[in-house]
N, C-alpha and C. Protein backbone atom coordinates (compact mmCIF):
# COMPACT_ATOMS: atom_id res chain seq x y z
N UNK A 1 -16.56 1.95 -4.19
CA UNK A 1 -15.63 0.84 -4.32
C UNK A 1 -14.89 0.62 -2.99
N UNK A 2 -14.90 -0.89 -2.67
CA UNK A 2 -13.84 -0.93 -1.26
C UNK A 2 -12.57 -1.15 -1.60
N UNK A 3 -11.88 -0.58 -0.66
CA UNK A 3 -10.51 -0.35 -0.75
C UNK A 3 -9.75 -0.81 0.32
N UNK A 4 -8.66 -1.20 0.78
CA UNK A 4 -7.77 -1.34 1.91
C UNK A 4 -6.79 -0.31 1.84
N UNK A 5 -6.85 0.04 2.89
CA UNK A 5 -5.70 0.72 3.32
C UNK A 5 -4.29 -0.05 3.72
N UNK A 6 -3.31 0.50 3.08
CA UNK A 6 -2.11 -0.28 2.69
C UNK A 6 -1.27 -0.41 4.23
N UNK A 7 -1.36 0.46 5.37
CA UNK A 7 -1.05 0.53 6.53
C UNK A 7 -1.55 0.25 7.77
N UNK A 8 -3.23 0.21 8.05
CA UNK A 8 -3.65 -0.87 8.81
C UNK A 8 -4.93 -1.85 8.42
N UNK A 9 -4.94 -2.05 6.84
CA UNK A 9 -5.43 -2.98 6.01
C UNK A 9 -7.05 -2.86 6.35
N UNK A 10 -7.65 -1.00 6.98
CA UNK A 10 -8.67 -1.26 7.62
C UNK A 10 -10.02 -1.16 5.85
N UNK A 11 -10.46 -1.72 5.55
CA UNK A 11 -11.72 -1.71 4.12
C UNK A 11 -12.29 -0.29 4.67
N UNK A 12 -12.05 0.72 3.51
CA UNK A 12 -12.80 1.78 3.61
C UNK A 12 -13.54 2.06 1.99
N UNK A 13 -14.48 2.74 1.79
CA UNK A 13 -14.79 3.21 0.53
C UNK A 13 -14.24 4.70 -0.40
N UNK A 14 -13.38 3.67 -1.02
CA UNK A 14 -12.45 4.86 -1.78
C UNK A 14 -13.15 6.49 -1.83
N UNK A 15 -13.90 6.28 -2.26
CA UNK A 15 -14.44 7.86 -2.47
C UNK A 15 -14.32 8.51 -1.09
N UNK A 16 -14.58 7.86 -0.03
CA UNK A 16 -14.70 8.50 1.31
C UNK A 16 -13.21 8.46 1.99
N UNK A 17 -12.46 7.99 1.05
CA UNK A 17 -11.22 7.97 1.64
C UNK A 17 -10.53 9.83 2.07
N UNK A 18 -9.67 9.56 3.48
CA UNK A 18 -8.98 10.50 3.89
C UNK A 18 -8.19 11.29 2.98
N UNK A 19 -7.07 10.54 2.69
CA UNK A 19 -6.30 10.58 1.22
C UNK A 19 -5.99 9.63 0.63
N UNK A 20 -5.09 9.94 -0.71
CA UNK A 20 -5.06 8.67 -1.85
C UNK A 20 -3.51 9.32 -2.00
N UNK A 21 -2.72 8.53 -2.38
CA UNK A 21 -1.52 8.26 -2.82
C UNK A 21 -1.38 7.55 -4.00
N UNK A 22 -0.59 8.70 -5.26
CA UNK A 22 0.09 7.28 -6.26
C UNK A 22 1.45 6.69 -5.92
N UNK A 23 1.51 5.27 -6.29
CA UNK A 23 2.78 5.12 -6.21
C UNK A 23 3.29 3.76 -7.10
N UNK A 24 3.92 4.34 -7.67
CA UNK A 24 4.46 3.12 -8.93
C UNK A 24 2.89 3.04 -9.65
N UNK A 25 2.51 3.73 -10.17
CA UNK A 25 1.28 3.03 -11.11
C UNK A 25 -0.06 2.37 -10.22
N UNK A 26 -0.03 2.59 -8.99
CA UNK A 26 -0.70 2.24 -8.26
C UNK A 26 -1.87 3.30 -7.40
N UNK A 27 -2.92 2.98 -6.93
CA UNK A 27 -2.95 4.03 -5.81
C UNK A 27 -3.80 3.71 -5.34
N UNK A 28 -3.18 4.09 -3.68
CA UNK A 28 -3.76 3.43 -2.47
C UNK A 28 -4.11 4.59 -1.71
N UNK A 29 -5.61 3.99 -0.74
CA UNK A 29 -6.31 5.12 -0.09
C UNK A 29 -6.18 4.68 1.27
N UNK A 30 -6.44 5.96 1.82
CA UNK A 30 -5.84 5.98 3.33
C UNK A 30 -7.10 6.44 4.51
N UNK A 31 -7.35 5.81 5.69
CA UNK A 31 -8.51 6.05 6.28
C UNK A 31 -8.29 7.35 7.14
N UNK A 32 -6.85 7.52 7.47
CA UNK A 32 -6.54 8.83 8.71
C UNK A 32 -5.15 9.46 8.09
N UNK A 33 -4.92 10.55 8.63
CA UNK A 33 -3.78 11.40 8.76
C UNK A 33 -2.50 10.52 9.00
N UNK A 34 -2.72 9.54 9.98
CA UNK A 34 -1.58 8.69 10.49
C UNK A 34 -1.14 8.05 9.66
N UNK A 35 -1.89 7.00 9.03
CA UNK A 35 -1.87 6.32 8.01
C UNK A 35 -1.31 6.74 6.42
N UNK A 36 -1.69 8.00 6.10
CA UNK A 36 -0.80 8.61 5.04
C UNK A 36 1.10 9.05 5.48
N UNK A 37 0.87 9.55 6.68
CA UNK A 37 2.12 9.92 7.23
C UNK A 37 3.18 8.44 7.30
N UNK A 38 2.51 7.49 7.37
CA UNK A 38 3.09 6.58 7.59
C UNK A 38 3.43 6.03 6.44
N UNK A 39 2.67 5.96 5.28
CA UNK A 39 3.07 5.67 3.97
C UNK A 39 3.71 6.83 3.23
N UNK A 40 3.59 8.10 3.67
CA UNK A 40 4.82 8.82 3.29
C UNK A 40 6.76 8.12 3.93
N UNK A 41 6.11 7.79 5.01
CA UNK A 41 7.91 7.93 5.09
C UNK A 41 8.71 6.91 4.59
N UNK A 42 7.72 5.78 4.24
CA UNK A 42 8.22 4.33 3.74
C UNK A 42 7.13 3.41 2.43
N UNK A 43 7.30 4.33 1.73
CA UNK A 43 6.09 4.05 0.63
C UNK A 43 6.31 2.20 0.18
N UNK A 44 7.78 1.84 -0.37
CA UNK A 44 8.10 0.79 -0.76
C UNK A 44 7.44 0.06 0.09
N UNK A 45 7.63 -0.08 1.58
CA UNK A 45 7.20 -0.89 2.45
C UNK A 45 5.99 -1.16 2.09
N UNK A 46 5.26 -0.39 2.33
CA UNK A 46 3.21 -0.53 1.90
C UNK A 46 3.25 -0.70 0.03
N UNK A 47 3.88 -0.14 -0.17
CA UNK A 47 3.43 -0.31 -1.68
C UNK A 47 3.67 -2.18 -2.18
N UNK A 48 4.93 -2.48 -1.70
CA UNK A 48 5.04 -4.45 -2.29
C UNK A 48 4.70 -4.61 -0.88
N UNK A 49 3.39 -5.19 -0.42
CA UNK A 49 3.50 -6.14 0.78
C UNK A 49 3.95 -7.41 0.82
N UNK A 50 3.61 -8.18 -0.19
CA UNK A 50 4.09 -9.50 -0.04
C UNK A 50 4.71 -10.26 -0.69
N UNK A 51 6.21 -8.90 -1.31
CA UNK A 51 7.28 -9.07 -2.06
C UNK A 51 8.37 -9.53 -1.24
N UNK A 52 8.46 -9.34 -0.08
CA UNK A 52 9.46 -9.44 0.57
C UNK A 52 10.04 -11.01 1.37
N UNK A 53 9.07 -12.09 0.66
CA UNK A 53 8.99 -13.24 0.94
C UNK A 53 10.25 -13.71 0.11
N UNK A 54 10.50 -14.85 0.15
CA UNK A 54 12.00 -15.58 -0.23
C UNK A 54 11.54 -16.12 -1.56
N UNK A 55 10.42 -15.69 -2.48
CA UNK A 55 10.62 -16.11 -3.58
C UNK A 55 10.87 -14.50 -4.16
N UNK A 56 11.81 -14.55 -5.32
CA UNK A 56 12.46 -13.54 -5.88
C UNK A 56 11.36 -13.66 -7.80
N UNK A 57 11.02 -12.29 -7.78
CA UNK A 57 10.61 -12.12 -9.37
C UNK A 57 10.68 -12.76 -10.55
N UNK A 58 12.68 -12.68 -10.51
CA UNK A 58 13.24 -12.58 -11.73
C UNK A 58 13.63 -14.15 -11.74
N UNK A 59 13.57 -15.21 -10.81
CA UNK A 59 13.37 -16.19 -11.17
C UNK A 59 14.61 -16.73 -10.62
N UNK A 60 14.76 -17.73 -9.97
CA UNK A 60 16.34 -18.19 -9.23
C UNK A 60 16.55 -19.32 -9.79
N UNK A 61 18.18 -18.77 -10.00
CA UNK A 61 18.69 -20.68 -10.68
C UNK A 61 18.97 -21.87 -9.66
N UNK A 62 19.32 -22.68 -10.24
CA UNK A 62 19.43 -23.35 -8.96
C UNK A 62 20.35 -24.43 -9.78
């Protein structure tokens, strides 16, 4: 199965992955050492990538 890596988005095949991380119900595989280290120190960051845009979840009044 292909996979992205959540830190430099490189397509690897899960099984051959370096390591795997759960996080929130999720889990993401990693191609190098760097790349896990890096989603250790800031998981939220990699875990919502493209939460952090100006539309909000829970729905804005207006």
């Amino acid at each position: 199965m292909k996979v992205k890596d959540p830190v430099c988005g490189m397509e690897i095949e899960s099984e051959k992955a370096f390591a795997k991380r759960e996080h929130e119900g999720r889990t993401f595989y990693f191609c190098s050492q760097n790349c896990v280290s890096k989603f250790d120190a800031d998981p939220h960051k990699y875990g919502h990538p493209q939460k952090h845009e100006h539309h909000d979840e829970h729905g804005s009044h207006h």
